[in-house]
Protein backbone atom coordinates (compact mmCIF):
# COMPACT_ATOMS: atom_id res chain seq x y z
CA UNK A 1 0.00 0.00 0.00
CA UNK A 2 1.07 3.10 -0.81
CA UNK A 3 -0.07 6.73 -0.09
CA UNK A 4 1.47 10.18 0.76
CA UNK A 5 1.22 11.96 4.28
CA UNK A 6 -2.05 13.61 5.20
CA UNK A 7 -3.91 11.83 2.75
CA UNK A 8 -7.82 10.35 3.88
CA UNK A 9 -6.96 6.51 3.69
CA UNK A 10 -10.11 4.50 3.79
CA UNK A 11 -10.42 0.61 3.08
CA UNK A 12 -12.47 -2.69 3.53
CA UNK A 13 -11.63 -5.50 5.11
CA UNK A 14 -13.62 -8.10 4.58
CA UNK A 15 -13.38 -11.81 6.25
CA UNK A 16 -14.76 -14.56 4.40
CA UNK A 17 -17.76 -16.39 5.47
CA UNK A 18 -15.63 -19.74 4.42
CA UNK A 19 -13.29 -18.38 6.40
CA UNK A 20 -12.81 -20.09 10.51
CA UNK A 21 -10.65 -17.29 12.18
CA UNK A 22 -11.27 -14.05 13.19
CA UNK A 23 -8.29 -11.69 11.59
CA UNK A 24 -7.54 -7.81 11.25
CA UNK A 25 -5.55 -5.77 10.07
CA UNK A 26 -3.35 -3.56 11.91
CA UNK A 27 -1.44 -0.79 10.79
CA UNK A 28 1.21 1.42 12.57
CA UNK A 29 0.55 4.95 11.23
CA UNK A 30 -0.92 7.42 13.84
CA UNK A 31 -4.90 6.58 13.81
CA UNK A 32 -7.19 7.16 16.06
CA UNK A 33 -8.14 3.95 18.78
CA UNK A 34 -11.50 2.20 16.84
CA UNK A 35 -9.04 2.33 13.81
CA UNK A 36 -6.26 0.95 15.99
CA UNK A 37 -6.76 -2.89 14.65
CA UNK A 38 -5.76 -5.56 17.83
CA UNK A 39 -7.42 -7.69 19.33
CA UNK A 40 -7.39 -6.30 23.09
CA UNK A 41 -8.59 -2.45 21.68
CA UNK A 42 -12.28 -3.98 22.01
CA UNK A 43 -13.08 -2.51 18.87
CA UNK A 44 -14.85 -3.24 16.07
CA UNK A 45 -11.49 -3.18 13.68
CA UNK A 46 -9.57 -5.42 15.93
CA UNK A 47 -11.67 -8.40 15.72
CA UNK A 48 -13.62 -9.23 12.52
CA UNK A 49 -14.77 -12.50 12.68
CA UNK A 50 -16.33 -14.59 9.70
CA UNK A 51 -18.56 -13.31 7.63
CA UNK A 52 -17.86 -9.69 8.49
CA UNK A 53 -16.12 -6.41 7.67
CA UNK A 54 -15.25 -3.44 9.17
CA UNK A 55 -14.47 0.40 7.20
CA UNK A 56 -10.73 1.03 8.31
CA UNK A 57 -10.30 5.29 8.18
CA UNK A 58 -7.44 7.24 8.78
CA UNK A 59 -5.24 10.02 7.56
CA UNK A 60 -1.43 8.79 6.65
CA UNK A 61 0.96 10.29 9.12
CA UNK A 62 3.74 10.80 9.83
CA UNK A 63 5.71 9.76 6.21
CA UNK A 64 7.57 6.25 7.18
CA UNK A 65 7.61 2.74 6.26
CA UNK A 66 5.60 0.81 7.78
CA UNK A 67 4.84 -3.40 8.03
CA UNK A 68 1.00 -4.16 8.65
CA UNK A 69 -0.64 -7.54 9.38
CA UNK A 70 -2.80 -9.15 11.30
CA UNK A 71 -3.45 -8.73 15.23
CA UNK A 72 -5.46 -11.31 15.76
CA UNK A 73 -3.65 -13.96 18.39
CA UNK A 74 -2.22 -15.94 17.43
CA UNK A 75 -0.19 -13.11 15.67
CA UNK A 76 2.97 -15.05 15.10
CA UNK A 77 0.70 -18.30 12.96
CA UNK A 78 -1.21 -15.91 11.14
CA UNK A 79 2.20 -13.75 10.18
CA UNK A 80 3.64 -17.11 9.22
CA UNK A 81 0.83 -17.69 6.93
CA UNK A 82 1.31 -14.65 5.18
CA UNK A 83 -0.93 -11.93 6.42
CA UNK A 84 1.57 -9.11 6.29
CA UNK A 85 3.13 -6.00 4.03
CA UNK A 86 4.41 -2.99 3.57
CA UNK A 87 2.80 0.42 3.75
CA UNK A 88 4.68 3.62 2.37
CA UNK A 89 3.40 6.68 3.08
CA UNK A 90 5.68 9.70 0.98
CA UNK A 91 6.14 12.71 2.49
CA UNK A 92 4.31 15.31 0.70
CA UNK A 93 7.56 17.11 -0.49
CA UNK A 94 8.94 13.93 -2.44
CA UNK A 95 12.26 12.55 -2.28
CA UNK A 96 14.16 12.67 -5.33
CA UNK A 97 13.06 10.80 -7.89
CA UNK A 98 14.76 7.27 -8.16
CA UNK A 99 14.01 3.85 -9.73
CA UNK A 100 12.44 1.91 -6.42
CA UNK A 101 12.46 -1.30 -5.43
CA UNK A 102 10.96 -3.48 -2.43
CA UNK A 103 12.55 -5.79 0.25
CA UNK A 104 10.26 -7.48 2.24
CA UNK A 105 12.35 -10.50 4.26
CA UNK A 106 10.35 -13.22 5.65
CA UNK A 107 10.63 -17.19 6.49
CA UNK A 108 7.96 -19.64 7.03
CA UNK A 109 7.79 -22.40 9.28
CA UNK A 110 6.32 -25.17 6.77
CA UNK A 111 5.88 -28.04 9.72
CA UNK A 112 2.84 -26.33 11.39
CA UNK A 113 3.17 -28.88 14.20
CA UNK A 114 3.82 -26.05 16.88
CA UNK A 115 1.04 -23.59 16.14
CA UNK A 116 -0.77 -22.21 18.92
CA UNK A 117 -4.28 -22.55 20.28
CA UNK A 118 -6.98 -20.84 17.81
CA UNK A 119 -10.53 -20.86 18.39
CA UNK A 120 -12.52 -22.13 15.22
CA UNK A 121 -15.42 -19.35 14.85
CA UNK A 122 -19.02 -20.06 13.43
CA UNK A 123 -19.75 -17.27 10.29
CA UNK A 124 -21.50 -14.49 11.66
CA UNK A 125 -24.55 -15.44 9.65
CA UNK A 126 -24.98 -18.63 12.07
CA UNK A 127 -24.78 -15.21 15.45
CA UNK A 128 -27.24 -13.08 14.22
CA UNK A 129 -29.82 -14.71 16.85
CA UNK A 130 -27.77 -15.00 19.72
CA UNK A 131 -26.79 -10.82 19.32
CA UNK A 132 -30.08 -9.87 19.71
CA UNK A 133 -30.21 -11.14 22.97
CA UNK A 134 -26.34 -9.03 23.70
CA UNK A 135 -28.12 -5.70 25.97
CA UNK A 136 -26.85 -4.51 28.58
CA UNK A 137 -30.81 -4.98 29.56
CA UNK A 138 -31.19 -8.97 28.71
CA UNK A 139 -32.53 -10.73 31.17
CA UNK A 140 -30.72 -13.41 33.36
CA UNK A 141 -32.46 -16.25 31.36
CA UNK A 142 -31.30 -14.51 27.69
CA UNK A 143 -27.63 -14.15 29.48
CA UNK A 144 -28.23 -18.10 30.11
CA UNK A 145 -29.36 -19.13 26.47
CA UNK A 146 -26.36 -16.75 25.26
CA UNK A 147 -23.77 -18.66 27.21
CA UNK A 148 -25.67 -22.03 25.79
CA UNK A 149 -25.36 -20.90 22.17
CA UNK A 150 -21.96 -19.83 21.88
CA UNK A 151 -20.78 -22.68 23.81
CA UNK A 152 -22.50 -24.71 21.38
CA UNK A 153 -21.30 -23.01 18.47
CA UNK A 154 -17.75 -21.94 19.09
CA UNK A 155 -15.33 -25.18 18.85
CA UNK A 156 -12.98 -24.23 22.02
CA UNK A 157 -11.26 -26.84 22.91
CA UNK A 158 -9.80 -26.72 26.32
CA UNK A 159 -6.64 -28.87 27.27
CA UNK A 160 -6.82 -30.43 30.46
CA UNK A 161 -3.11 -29.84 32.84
CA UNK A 162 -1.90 -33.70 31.21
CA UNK A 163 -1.89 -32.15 28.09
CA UNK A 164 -0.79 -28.63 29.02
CA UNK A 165 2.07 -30.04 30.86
CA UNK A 166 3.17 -32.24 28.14
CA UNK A 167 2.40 -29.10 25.85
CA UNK A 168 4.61 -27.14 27.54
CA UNK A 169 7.84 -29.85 27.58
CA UNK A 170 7.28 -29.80 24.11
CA UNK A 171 7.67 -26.39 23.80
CA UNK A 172 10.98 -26.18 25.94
CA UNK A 173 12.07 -29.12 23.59
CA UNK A 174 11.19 -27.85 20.44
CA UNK A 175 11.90 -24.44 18.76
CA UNK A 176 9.77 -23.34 16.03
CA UNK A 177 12.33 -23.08 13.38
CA UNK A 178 11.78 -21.49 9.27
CA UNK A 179 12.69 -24.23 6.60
CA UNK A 180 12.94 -21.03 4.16
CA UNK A 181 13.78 -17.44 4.07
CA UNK A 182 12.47 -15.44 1.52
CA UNK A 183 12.66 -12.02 -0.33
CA UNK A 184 9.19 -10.59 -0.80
CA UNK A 185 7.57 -14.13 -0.30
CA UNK A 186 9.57 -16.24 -2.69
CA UNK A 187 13.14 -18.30 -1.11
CA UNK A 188 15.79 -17.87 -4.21
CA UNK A 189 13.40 -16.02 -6.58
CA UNK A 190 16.63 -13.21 -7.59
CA UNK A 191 19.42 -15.85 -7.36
CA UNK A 192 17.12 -17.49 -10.89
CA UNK A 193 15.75 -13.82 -11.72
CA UNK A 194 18.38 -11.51 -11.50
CA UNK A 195 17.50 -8.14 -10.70
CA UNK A 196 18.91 -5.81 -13.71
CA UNK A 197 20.18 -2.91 -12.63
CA UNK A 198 22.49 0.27 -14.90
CA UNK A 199 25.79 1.42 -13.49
CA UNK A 200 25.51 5.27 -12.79
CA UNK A 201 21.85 5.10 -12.06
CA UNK A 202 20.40 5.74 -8.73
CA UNK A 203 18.18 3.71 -6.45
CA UNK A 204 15.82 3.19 -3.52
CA UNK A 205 14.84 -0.07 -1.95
CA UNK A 206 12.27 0.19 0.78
CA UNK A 207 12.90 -2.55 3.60
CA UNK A 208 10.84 -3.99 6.10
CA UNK A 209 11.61 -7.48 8.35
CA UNK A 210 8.76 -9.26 8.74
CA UNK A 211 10.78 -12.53 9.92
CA UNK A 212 9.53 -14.41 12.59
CA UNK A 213 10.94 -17.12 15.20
CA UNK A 214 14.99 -15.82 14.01
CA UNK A 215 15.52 -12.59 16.83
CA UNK A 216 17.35 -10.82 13.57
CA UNK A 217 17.89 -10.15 10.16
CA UNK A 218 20.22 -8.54 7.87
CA UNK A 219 21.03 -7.26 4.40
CA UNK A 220 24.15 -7.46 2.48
CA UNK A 221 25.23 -5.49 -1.00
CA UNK A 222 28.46 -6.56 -2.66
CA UNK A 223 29.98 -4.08 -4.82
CA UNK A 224 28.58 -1.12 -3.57
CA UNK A 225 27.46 0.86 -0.34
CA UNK A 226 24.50 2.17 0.35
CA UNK A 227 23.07 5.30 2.40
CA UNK A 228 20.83 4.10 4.96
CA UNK A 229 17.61 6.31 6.75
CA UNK A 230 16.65 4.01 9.84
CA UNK A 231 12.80 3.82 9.47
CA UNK A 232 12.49 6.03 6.71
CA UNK A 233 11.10 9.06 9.35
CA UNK A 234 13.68 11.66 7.80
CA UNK A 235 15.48 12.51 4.35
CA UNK A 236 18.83 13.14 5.73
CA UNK A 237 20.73 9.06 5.66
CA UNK A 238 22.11 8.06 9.34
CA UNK A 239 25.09 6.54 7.77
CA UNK A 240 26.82 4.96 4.63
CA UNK A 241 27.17 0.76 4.61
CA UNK A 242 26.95 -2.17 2.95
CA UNK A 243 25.12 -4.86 6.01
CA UNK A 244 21.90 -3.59 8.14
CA UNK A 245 20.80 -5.66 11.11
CA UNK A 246 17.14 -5.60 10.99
CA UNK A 247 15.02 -6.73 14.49
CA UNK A 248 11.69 -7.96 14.13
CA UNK A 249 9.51 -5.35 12.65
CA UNK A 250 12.45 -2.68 11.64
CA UNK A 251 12.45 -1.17 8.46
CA UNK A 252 13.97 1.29 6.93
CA UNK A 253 15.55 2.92 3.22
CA UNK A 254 18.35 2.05 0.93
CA UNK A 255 20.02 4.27 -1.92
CA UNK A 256 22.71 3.34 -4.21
CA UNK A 257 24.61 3.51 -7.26
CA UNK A 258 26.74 0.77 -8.91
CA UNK A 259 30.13 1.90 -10.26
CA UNK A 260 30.59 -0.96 -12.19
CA UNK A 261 29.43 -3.38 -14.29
CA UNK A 262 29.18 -7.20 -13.09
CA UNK A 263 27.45 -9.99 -11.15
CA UNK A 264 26.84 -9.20 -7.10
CA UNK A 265 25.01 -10.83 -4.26
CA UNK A 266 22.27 -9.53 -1.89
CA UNK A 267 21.61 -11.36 0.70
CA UNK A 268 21.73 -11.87 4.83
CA UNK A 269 24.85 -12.03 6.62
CA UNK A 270 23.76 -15.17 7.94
CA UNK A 271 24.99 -18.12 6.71
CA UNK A 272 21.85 -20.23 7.29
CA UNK A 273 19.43 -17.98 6.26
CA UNK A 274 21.57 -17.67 2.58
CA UNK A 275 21.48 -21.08 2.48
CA UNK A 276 17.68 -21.40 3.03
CA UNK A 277 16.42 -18.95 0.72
CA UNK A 278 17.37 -15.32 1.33
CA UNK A 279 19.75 -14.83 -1.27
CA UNK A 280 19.98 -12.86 -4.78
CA UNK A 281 22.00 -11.12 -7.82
CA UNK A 282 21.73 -7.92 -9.36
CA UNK A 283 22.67 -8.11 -12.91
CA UNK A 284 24.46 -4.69 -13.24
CA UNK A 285 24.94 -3.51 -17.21
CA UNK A 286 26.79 -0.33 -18.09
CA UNK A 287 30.27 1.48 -18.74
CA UNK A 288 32.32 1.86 -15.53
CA UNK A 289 31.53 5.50 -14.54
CA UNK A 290 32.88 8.03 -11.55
CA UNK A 291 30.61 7.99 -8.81
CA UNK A 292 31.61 11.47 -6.36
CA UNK A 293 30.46 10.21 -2.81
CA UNK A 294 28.95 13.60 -0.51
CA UNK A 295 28.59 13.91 2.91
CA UNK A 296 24.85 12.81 4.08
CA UNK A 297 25.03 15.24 6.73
């Protein structure tokens, strides 16, 4: 998604009636709290279950990059499944123009065989009785046929302490672990599509980490450095590189120019992540040219 500061955002979310979870979708710009999409606001935008939708509003401030997914527990399985991005909101006096690009880093865990507890919930179709009967003026017999109908419709299945106990050992012996890492979704999608780039020619790579159950991630360049604006909150860069450690949930920009013609890697600057998935070429074409390097500051 992608929209410039103080613009009037407005979209739909809509959650399938097929669908068995309740999901949202939460994003980080300013907004105010029935726009403010988790689970534990109470609002309407923080739990949509089956069968419903909910009007998200808000104006696009301040200019950043931004992830946004769904917080709906469990956050992490429903992450791992995909339901993430990348917002962009410009700031209204635009950055110079440059060709731009997109890093989103990611890794799935494909066993599935540590996922948390999720309630399966009926389409909202199959409620519209029982929320008649949700007043603050029901009467203690419509409060008891409430509690009988969800509990009769909402698959919750409780675990006794023999099976929380021998839930939890599990979980001190097993780590959830990522068989792949990817690059906007795909594990080795630029080491077998290149990304062609032009030697004197300047660019911008917006970067979020979306990576779960790894603490870190990072991005490499060979052959060239890159200016780098933490978060993307200013248009002055913090510093010149060629590696950014990324927590979970950082983002931020890249610029650069290649010099020189030739193959080069992007990837992390760890070894099993590379080797997993999160690893790719640009395929820079061109004359050699001079490239004068300026003081960010």
């Amino acid at each position: 998604m992608r929209v410039t500061e103080g613009d009037l955002v407005r979209f739909k979310f809509i959650n399938s009636n097929d669908n068995t979870h309740a999901h949202s979708l939460y994003t980080q710009p300013i907004n105010f709290g029935k726009n403010n999409a988790f689970t534990m606001s109470g609002q309407p935008g923080g739990t949509i279950s089956p069968g419903s939708s909910f009007n998200y509003e808000f104006i696009a401030r301040p200019y950043d990059v931004y992830p946004y997914y769904c917080h709906v527990e469990p956050i992490t399985d429903h992450i791992n499944r995909g339901l993430y991005g990348m917002m962009i909101i410009d700031p209204k006096d635009r950055r110079p123009q440059m060709t731009e690009m997109a890093i989103l880093l990611s890794g799935y865990d494909l066993d599935l065989d540590l996922e948390g507890p999720t309630a399966t919930l009926p389409p909202v179709a199959t409620l519209e009785g029982v929320e008649t009967n949700m007043t603050p003026n029901s009467s203690s017999n419509n409060n008891t046929n409430l509690e009988t109908n969800m509990s009769n419709m909402i698959d919750v299945s409780i675990p006794s302490n023999e099976e929380e106990n021998a839930n939890d050992e599990r979980t001190v012996r097993e780590e959830r672990v990522n068989e792949i890492y990817t690059v906007n979704g795909k594990a080795f999608e630029y080491m077998i599509n290149p990304v062609v780039l032009q030697t004197g020619k300047s660019y911008r790579v917006y970067l979020v980490n979306m990576l779960e159950f790894d603490s870190m991630n990072s991005v490499h360049v060979h052959g060239a450095m890159f200016d780098y604006y933490s978060d993307g909150t200013n248009k002055t860069a913090d510093y010149l590189t060629d590696i950014v450690t990324l927590p979970k949930g950082d983002r931020g920009i890249m610029e650069f120019t290649y010099a020189y013609p030739g193959t080069y890697m992007f990837h992390a600057h760890q070894t099993l992540f590379t080797d997993l998935g999160w690893m790719g070429l640009f395929d820079v074409r061109g004359n050699p040219v001079d490239i004068p390097r300026t003081d960010p500051t």
